[in-house]
Protein backbone atom coordinates (compact mmCIF):
# COMPACT_ATOMS: atom_id res chain seq x y z
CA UNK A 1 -56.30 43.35 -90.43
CA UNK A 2 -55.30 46.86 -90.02
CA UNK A 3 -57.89 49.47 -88.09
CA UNK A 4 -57.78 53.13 -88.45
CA UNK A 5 -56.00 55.11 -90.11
CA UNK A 6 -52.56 54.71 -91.57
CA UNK A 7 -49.77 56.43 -89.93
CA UNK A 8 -49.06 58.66 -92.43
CA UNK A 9 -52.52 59.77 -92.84
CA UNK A 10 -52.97 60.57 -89.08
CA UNK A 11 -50.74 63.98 -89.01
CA UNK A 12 -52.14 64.72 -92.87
CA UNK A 13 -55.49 65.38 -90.98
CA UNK A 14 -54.29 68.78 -89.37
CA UNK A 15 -53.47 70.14 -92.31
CA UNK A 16 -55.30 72.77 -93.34
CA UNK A 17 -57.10 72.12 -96.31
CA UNK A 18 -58.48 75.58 -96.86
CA UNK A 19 -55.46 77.45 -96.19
CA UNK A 20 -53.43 75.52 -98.76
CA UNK A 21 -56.32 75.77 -101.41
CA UNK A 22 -56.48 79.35 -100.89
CA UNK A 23 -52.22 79.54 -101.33
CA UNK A 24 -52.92 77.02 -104.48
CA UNK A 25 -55.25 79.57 -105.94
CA UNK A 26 -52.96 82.54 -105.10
CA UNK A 27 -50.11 81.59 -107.10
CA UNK A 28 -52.57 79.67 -109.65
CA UNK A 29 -50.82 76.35 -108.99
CA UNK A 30 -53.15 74.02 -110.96
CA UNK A 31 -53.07 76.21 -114.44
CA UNK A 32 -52.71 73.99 -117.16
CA UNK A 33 -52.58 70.78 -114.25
CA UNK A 34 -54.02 66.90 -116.30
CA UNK A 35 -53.35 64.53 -113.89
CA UNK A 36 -51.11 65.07 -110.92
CA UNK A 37 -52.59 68.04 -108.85
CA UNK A 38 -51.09 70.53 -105.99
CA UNK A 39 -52.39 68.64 -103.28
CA UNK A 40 -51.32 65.04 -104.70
CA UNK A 41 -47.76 66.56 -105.21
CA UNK A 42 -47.70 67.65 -101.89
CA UNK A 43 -48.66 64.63 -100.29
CA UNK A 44 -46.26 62.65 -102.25
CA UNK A 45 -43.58 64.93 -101.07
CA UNK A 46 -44.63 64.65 -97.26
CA UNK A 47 -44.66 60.95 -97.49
CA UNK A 48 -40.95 60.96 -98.84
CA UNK A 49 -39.97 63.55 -96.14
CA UNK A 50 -41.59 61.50 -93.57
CA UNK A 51 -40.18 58.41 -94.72
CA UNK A 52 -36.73 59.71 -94.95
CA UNK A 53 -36.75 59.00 -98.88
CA UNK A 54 -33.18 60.24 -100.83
CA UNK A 55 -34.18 60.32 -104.22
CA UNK A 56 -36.47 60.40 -106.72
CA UNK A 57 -36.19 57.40 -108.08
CA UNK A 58 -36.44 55.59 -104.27
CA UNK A 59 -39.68 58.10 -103.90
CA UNK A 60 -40.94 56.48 -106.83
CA UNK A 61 -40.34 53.11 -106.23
CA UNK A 62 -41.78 53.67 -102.52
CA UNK A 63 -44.77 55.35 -104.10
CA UNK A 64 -45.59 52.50 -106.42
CA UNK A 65 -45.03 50.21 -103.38
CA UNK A 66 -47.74 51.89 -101.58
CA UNK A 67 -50.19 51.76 -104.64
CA UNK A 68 -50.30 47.78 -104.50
CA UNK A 69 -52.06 48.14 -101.19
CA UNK A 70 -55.57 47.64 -100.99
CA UNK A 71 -57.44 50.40 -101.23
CA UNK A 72 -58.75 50.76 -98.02
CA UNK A 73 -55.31 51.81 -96.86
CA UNK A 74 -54.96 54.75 -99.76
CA UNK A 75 -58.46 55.58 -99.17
CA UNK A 76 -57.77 58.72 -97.19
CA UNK A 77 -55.81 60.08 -99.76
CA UNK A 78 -59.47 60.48 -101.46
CA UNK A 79 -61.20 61.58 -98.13
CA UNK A 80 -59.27 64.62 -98.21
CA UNK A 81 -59.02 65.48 -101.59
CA UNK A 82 -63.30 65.26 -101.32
CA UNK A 83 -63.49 67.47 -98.06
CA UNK A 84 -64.64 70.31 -99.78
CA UNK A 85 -64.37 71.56 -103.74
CA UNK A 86 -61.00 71.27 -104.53
């Protein structure tokens, strides 16, 4: 049974959540957003340059991958989008 953190979420926790909200609302990133917002974009664009990822289409299938896991591993990904009022 895994402990911890994942490895991917480990560096994601210096990254400075206010700064990039405050870039987001800059440049208004999440007008007209549904579904897939700034910060899930980003993180799904870290994880493929992390994990050396070529292509969309290998992003995606890595992505969906990652989504069978329980959720106790993916749970971070909720942690930080709940750190503050994003």
């Amino acid at each position: 049974m895994q402990q911890g953190k994942p490895v991917f979420a480990q560096p994601m926790l210096y990254l400075p959540l206010s700064t990039f909200r405050r870039c987001v609302a800059d440049h208004k990133g999440e007008h007209k957003v549904k579904d897939f917002s700034c910060l899930d974009q980003f993180f799904a664009m870290a994880f493929a340059q992390l994990t050396y990822r070529e292509s969309l289409r290998d992003i995606e299938v890595n992505l969906r991958a990652q989504a069978r896991r329980p959720a106790a591993i993916l749970a971070w990904l909720d942690d930080a989008k709940h750190a503050g009022s994003y």
